[in-house]
PDB file of N, CA and C in Angstrom:
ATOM      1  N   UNK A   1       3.048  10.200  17.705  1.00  0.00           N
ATOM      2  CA  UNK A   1       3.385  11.410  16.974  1.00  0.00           C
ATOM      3  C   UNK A   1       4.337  11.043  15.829  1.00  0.00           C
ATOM      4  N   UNK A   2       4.400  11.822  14.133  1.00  0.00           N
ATOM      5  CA  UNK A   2       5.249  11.438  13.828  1.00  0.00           C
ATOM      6  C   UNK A   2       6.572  11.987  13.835  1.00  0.00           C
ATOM      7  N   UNK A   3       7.682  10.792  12.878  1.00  0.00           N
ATOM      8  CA  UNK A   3       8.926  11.590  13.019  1.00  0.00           C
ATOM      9  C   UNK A   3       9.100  12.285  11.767  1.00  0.00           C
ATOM     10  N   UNK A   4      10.295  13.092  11.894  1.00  0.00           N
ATOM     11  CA  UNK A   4      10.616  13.281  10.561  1.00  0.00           C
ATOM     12  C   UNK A   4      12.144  12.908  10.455  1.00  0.00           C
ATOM     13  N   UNK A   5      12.173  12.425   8.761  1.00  0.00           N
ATOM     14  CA  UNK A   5      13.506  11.781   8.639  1.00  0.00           C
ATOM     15  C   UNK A   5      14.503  12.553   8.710  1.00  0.00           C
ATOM     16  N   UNK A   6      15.737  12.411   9.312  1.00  0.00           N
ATOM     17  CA  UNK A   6      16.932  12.978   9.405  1.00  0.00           C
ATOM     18  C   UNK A   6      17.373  13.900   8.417  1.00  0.00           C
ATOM     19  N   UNK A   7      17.167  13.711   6.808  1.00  0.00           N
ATOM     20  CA  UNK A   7      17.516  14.136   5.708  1.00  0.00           C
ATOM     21  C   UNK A   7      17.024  15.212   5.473  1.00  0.00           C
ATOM     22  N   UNK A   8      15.383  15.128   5.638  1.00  0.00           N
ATOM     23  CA  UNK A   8      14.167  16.179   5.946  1.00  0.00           C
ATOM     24  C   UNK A   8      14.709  17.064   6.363  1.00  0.00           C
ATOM     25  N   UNK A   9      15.072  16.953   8.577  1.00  0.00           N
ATOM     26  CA  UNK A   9      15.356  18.187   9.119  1.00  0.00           C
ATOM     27  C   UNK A   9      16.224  18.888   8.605  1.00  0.00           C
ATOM     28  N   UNK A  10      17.303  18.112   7.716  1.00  0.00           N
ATOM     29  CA  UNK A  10      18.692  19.079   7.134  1.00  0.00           C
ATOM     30  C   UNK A  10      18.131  20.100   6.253  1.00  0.00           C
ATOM     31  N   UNK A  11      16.880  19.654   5.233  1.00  0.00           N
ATOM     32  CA  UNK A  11      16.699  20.358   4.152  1.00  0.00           C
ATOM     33  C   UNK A  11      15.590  21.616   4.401  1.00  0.00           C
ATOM     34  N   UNK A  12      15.119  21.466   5.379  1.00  0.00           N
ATOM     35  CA  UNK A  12      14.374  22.798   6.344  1.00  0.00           C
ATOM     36  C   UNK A  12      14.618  23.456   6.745  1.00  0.00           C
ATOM     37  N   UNK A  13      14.287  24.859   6.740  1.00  0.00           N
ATOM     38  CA  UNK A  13      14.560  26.192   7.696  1.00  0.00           C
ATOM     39  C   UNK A  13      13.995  25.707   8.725  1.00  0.00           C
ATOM     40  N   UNK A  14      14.445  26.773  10.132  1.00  0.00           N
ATOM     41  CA  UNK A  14      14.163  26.472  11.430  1.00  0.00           C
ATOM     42  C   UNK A  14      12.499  27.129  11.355  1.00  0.00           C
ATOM     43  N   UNK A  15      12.211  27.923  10.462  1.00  0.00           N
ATOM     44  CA  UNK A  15      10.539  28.467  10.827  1.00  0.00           C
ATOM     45  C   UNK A  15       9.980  27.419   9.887  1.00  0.00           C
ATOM     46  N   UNK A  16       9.793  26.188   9.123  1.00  0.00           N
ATOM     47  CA  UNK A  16       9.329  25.720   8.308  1.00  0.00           C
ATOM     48  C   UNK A  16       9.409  23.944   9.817  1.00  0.00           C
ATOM     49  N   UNK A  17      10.119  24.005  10.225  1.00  0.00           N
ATOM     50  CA  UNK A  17      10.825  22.999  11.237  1.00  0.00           C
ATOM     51  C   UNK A  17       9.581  23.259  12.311  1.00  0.00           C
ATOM     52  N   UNK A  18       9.361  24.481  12.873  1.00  0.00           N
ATOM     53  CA  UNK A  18       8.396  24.666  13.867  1.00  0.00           C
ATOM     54  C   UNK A  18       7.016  24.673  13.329  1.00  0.00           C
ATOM     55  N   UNK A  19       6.970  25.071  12.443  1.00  0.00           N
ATOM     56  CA  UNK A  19       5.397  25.091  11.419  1.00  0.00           C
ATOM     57  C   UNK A  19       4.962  23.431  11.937  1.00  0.00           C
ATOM     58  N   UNK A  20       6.199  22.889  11.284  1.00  0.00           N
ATOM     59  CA  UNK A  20       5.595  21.091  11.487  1.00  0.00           C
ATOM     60  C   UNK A  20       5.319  20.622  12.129  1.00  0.00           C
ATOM     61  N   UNK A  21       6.466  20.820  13.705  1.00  0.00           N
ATOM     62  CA  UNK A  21       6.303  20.185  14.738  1.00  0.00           C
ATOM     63  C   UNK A  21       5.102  20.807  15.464  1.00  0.00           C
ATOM     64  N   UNK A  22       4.476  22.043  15.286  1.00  0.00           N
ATOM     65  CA  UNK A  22       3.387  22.499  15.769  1.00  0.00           C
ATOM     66  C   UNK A  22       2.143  21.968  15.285  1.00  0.00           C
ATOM     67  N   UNK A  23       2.368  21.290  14.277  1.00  0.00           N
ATOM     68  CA  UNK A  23       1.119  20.890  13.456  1.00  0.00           C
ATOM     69  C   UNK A  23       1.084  19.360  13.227  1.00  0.00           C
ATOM     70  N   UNK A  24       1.974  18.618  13.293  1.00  0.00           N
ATOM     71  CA  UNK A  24       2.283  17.081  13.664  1.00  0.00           C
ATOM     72  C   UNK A  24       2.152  16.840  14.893  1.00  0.00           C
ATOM     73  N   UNK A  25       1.659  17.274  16.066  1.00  0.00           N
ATOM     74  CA  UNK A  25       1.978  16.221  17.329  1.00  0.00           C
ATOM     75  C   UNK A  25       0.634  15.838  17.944  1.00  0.00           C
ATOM     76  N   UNK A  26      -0.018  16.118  17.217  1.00  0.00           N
ATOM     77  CA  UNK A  26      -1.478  15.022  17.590  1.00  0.00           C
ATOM     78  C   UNK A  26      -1.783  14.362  16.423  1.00  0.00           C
ATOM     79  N   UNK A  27      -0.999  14.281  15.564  1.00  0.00           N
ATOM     80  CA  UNK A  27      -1.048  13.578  14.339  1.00  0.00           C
ATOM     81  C   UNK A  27      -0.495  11.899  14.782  1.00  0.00           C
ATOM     82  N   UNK A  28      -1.106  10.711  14.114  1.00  0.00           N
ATOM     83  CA  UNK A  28      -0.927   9.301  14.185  1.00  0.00           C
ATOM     84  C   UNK A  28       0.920   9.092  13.818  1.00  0.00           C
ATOM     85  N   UNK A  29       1.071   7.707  14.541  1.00  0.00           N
ATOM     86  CA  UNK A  29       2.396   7.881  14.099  1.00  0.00           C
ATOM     87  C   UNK A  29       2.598   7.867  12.477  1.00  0.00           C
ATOM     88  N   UNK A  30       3.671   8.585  11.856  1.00  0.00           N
ATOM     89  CA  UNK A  30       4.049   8.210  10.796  1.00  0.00           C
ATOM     90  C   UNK A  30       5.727   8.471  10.458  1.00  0.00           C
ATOM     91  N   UNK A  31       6.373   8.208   9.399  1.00  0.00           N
ATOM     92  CA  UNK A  31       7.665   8.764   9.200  1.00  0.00           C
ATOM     93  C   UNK A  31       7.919   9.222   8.127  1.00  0.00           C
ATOM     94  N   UNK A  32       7.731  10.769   7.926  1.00  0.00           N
ATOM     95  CA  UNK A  32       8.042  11.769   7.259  1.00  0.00           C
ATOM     96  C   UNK A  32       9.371  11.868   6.399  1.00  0.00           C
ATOM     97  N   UNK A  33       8.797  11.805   5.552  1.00  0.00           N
ATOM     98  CA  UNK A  33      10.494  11.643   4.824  1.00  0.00           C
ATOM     99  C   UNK A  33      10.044  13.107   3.650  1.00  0.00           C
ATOM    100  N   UNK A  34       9.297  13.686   3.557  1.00  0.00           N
ATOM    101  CA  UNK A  34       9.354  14.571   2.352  1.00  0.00           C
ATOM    102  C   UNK A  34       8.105  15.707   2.912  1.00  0.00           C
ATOM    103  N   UNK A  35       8.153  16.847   2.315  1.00  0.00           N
ATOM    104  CA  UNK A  35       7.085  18.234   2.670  1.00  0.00           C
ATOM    105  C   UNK A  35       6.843  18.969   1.937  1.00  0.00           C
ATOM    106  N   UNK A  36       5.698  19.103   1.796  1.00  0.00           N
ATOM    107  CA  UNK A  36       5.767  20.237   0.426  1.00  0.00           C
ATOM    108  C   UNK A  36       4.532  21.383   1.041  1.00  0.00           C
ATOM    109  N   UNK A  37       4.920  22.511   1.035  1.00  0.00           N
ATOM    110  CA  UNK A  37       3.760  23.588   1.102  1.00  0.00           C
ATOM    111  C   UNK A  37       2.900  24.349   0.125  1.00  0.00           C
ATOM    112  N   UNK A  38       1.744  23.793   0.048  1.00  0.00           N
ATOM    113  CA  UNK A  38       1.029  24.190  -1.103  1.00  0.00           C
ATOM    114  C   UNK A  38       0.147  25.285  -0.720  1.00  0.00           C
ATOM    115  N   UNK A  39       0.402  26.284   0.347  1.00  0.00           N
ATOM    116  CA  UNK A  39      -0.635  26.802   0.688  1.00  0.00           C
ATOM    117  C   UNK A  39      -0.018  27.971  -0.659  1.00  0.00           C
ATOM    118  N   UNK A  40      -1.828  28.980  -0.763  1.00  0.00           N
ATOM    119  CA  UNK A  40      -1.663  29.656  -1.959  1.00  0.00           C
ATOM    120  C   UNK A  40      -1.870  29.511  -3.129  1.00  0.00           C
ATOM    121  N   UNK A  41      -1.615  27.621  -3.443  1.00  0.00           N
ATOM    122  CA  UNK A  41      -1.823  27.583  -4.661  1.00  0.00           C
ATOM    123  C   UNK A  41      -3.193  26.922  -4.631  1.00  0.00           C
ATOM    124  N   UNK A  42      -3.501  27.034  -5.865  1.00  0.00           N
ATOM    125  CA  UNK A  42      -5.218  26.574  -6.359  1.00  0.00           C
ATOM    126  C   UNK A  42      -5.207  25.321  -6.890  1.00  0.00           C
ATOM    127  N   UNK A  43      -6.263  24.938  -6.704  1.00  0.00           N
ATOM    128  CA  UNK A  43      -6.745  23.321  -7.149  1.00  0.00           C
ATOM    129  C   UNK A  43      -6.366  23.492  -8.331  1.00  0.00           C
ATOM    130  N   UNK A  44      -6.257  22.209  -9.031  1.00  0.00           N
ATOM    131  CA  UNK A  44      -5.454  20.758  -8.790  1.00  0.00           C
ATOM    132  C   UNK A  44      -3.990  20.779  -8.069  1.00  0.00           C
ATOM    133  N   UNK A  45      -3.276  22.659  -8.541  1.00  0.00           N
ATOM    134  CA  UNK A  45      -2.035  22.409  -8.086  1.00  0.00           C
ATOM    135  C   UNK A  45      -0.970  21.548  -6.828  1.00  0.00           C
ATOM    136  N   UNK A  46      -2.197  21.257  -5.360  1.00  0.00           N
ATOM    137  CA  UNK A  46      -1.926  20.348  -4.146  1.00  0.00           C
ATOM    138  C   UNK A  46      -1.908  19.092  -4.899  1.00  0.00           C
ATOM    139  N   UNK A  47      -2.438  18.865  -5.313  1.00  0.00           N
ATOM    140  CA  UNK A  47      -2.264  17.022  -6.087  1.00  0.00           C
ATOM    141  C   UNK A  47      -1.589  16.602  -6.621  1.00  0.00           C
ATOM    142  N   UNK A  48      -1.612  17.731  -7.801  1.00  0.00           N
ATOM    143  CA  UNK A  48       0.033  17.571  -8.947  1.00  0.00           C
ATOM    144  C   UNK A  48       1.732  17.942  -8.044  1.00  0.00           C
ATOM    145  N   UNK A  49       1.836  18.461  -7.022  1.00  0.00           N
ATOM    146  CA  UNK A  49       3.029  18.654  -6.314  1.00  0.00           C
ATOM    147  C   UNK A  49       3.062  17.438  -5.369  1.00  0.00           C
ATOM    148  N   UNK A  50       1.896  17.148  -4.974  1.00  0.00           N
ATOM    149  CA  UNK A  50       1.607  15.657  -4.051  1.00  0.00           C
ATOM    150  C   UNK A  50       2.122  14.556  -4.795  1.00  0.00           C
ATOM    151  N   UNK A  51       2.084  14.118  -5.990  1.00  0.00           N
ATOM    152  CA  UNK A  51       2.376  13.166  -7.084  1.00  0.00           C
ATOM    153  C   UNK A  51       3.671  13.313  -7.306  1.00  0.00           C
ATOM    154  N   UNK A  52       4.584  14.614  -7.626  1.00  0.00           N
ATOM    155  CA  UNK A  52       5.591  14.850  -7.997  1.00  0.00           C
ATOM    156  C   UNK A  52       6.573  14.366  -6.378  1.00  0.00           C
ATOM    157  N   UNK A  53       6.180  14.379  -5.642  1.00  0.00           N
ATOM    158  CA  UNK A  53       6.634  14.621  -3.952  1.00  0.00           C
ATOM    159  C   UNK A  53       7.204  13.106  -3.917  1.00  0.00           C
ATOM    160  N   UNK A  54       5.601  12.420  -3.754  1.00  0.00           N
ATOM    161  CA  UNK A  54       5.325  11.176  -3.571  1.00  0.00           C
ATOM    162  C   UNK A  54       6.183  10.040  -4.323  1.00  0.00           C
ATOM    163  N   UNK A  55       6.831  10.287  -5.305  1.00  0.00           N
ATOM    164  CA  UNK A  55       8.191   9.860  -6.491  1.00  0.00           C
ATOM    165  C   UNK A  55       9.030   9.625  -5.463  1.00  0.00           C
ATOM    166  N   UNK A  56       9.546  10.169  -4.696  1.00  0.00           N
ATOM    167  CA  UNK A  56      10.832  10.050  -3.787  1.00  0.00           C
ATOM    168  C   UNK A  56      10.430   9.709  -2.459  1.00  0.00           C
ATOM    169  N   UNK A  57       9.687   9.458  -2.330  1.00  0.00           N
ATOM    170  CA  UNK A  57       8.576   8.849  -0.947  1.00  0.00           C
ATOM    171  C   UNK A  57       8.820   7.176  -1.108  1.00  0.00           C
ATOM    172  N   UNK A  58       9.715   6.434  -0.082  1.00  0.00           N
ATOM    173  CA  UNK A  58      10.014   5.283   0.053  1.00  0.00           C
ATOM    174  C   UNK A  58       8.560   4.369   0.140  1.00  0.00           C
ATOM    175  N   UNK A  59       8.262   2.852   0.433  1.00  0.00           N
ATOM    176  CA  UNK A  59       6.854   2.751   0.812  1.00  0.00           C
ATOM    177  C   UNK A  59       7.373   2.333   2.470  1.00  0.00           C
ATOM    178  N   UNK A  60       6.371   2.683   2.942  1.00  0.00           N
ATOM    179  CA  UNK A  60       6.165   2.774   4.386  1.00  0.00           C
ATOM    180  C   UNK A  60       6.768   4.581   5.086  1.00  0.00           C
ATOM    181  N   UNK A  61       6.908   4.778   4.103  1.00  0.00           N
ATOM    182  CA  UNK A  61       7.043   6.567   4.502  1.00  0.00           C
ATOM    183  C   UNK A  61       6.261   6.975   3.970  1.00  0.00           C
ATOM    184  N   UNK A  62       6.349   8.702   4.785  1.00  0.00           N
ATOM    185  CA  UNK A  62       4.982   9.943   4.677  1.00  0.00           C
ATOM    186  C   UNK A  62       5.543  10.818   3.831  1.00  0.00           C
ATOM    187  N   UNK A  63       4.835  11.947   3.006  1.00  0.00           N
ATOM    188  CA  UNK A  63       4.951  12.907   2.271  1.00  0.00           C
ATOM    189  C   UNK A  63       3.737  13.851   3.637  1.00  0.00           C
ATOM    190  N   UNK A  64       3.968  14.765   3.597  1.00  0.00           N
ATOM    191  CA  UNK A  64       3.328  15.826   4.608  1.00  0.00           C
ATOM    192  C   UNK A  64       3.275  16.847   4.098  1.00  0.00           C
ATOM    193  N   UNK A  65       2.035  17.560   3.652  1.00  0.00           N
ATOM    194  CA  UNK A  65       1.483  18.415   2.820  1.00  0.00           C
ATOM    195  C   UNK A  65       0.344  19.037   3.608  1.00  0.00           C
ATOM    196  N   UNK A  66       1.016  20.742   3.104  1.00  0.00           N
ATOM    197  CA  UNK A  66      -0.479  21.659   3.537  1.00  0.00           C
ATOM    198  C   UNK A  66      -0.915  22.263   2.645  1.00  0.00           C
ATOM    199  N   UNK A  67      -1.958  22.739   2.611  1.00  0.00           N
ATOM    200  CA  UNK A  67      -2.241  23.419   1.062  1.00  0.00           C
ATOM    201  C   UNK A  67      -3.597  24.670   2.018  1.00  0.00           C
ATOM    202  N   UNK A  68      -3.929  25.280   1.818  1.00  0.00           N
ATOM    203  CA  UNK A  68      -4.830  26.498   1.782  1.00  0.00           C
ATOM    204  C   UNK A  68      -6.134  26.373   0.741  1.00  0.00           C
ATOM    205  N   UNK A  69      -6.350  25.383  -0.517  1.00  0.00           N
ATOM    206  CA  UNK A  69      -7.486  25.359  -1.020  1.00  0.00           C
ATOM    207  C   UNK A  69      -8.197  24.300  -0.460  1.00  0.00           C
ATOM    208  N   UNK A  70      -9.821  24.577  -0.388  1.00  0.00           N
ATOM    209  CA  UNK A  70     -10.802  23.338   0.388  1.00  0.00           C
ATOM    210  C   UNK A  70     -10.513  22.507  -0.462  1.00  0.00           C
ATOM    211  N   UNK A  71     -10.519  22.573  -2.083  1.00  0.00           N
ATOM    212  CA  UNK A  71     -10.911  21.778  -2.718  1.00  0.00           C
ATOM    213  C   UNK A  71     -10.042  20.244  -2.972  1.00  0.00           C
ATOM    214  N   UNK A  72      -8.843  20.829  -2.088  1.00  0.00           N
ATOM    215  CA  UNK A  72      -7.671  20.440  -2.872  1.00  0.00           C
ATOM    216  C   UNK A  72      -7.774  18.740  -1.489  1.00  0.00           C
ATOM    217  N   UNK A  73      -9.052  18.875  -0.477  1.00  0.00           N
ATOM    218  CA  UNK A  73      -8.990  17.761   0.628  1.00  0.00           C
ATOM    219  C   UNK A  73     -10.220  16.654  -0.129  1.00  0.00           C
ATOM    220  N   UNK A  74     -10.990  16.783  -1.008  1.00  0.00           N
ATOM    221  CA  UNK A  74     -11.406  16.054  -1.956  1.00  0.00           C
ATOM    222  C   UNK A  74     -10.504  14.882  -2.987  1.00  0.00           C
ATOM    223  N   UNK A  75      -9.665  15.838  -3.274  1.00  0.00           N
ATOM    224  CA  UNK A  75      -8.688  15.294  -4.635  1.00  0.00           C
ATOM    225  C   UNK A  75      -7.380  15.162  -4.015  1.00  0.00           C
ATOM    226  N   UNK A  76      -7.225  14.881  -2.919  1.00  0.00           N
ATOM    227  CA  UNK A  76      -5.886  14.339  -2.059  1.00  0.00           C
ATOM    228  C   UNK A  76      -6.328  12.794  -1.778  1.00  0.00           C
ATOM    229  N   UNK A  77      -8.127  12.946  -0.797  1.00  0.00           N
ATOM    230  CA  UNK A  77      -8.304  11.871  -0.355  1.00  0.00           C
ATOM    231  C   UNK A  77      -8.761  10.836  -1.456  1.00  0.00           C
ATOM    232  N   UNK A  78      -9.367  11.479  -2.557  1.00  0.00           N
ATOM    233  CA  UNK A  78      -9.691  10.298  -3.881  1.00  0.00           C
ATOM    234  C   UNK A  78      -8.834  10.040  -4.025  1.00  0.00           C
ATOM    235  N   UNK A  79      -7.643  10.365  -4.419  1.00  0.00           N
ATOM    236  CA  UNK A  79      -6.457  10.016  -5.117  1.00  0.00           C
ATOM    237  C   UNK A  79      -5.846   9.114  -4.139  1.00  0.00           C
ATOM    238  N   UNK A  80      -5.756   8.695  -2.617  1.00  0.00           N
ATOM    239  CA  UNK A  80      -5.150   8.236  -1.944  1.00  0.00           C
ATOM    240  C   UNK A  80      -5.692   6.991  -1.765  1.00  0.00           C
ATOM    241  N   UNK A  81      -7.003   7.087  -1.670  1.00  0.00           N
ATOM    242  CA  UNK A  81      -7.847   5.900  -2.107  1.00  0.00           C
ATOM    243  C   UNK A  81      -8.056   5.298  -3.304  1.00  0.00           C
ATOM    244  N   UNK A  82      -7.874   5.527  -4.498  1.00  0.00           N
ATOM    245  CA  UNK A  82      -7.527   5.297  -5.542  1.00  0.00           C
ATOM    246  C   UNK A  82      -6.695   4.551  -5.508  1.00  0.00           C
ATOM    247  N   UNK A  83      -5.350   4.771  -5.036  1.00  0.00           N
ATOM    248  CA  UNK A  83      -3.668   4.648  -5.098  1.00  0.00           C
ATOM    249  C   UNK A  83      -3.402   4.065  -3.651  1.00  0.00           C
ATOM    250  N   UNK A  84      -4.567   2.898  -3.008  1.00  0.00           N
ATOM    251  CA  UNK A  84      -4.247   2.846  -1.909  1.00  0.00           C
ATOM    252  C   UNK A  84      -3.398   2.998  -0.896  1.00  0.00           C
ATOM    253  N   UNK A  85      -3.006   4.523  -0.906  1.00  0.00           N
ATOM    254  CA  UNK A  85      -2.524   4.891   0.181  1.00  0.00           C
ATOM    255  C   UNK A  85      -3.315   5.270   1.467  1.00  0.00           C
ATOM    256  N   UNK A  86      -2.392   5.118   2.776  1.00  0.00           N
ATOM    257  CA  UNK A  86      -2.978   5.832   3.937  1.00  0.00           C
ATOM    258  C   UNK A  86      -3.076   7.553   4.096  1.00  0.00           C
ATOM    259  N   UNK A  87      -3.670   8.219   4.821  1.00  0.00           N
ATOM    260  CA  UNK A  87      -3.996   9.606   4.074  1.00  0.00           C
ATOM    261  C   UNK A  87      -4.936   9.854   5.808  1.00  0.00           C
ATOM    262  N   UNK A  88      -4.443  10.203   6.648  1.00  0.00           N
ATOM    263  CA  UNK A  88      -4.325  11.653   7.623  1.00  0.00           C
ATOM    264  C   UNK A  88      -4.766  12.823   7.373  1.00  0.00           C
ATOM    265  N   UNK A  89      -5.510  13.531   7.713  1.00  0.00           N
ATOM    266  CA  UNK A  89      -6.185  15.418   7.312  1.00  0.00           C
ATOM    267  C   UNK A  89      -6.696  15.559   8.331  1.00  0.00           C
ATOM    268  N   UNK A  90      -6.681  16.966   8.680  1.00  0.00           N
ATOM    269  CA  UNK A  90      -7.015  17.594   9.947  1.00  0.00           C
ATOM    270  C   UNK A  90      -6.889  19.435   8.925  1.00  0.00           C
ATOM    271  N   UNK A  91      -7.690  20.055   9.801  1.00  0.00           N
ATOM    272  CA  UNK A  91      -7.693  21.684   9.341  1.00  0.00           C
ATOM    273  C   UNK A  91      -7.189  22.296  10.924  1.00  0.00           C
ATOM    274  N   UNK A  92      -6.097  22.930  10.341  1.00  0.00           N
ATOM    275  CA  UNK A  92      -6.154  24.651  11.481  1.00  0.00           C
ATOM    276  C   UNK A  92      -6.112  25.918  10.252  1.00  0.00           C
ATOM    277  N   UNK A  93      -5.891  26.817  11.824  1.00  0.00           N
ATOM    278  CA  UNK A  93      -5.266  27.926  11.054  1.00  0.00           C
ATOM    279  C   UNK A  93      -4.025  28.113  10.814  1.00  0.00           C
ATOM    280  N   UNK A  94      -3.574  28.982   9.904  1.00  0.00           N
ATOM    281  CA  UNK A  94      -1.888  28.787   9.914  1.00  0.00           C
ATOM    282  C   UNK A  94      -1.057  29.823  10.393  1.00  0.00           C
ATOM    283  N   UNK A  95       0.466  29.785  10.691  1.00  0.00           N
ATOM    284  CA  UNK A  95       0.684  30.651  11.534  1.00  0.00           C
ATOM    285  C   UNK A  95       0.732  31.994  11.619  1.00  0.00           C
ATOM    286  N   UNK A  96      -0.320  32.581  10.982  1.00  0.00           N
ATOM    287  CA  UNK A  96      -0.538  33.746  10.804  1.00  0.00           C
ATOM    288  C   UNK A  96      -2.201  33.849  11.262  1.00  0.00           C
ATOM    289  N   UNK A  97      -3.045  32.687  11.276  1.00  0.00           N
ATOM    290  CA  UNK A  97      -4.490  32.969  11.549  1.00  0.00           C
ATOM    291  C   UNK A  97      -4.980  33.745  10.781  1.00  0.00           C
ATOM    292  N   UNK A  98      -4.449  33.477   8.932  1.00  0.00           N
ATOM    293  CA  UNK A  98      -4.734  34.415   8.141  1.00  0.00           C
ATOM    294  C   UNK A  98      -6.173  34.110   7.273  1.00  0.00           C
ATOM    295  N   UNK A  99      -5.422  32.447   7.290  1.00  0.00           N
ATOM    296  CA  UNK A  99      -6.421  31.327   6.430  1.00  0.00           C
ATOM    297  C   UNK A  99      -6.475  29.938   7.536  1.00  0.00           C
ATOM    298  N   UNK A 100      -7.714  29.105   6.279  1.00  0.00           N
ATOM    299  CA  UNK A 100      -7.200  27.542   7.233  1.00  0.00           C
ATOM    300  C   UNK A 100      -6.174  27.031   6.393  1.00  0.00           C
ATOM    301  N   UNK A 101      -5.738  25.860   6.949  1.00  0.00           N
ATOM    302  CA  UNK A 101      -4.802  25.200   6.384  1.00  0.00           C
ATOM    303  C   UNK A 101      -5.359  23.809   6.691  1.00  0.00           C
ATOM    304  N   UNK A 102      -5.516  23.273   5.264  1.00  0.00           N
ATOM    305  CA  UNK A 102      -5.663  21.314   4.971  1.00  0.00           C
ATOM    306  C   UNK A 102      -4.062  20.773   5.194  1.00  0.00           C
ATOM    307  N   UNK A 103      -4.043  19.869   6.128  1.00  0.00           N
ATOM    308  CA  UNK A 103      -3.169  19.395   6.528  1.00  0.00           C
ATOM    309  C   UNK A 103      -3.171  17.908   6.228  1.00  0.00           C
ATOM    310  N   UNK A 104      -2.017  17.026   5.374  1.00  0.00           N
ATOM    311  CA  UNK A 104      -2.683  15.915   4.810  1.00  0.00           C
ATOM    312  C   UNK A 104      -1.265  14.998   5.124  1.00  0.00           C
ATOM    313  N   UNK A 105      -0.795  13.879   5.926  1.00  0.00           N
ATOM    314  CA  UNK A 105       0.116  13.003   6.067  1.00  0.00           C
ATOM    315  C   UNK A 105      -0.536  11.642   4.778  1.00  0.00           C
ATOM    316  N   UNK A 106       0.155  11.738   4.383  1.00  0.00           N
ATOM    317  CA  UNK A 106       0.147  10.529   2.754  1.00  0.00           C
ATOM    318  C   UNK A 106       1.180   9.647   2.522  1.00  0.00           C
ATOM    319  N   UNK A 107       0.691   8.609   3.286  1.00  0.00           N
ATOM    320  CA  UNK A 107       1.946   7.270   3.892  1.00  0.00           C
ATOM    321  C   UNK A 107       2.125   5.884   2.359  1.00  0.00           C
ATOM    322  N   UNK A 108       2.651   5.586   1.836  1.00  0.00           N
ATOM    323  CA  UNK A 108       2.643   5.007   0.627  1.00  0.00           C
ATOM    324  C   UNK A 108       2.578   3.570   1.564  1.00  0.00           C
ATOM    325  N   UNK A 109       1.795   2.840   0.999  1.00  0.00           N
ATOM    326  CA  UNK A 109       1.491   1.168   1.762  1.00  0.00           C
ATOM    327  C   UNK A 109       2.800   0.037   0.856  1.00  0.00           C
ATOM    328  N   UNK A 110       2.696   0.385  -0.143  1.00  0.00           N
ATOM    329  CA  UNK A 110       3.636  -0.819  -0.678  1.00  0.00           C
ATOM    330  C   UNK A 110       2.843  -2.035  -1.185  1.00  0.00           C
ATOM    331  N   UNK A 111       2.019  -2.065  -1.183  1.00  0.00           N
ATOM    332  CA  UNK A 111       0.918  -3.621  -1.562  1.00  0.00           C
ATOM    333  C   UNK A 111       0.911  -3.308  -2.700  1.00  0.00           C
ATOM    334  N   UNK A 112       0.138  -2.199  -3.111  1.00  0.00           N
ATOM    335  CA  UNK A 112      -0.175  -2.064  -4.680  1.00  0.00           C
ATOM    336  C   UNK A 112       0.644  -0.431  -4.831  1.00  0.00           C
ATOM    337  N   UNK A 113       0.644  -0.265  -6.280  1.00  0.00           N
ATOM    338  CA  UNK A 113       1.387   0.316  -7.485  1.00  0.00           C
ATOM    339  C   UNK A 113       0.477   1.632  -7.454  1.00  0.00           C
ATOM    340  N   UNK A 114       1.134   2.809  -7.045  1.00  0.00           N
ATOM    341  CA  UNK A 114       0.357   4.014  -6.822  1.00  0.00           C
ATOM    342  C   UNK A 114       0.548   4.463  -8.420  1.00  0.00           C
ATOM    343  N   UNK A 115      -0.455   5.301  -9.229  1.00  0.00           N
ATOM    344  CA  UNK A 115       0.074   5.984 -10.385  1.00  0.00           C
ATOM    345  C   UNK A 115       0.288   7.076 -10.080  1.00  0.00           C
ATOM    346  N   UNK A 116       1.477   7.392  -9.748  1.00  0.00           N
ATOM    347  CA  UNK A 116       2.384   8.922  -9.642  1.00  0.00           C
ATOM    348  C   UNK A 116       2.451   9.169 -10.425  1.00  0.00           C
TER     349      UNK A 116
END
C-alpha cells in the first residue's frame, strides 16, 4: 500500500486525508509526496496540473491524481510513457457515487529527464 509523505498529511484536510486512504490501499507500493484533484475539470486540464504537480515531485516519489474526465486516462498514460515514468490507474466512484473517478499514482523513475 502506499505512503504518504509527512509534509503531504500536514497540507490536507481530514475529508481530503480519507478520500485517499480509501482509494490508495489496494494500490502498489508507492510514496506520495504531492495530490492534486482534478475532478470537474476537462481535458487537457488533468495533464497540465499533473506537469505543474510533478515540478516538486522528488524522483522515486508519487504525485497522486484524480480527475473525473475519461479522456484525461489516455493523456496521463502517453505522457508517462513518453516521460518514462511509472503510472498506476484504477476507476471508482467518488465519494458521492455521483461520477467515476480516474485515479492515477505517477512515480518519477530518475533514469531519464521528464519534460515538465
Amino acid at each position: 500500500m502506499p505512503t504518504l509523505c509527512p509534509t503531504l498529511i500536514k497540507q490536507l484536510d481530514a475529508p481530503t486525508l480519507e478520500f485517499i486512504h480509501d482509494n490508495i490501499k489496494n494500490a502498489e507500493d508507492a510514496t506520495i509526496s504531492a495530490f492534486f484533484d482534478a475532478r470537474g475539470m476537462p481535458c487537457p486540464m488533468p495533464l497540465l496540473k499533473a506537469k505543474i504537480a510533478l515540478r516538486s515531485v522528488a524522483d522515486g516519489e508519487s504525485l497522486y491524481l484524480v480527475a473525473s474526465d475519461k479522456n484525461s486516462q489516455t493523456d496521463l498514460i502517453a505522457f508517462c510513457q513518453k516521460n518514462h515514468m511509472d503510472v498506476q490507474t484504477w476507476q471508482s466512484g467518488d465519494v458521492h457515487n455521483t461520477e467515476n473517478c480516474f485515479h492515477f499514482i505517477i512515480t518519477k523513475i530518475g533514469a531519464k529527464k521528464a519534460s515538465v
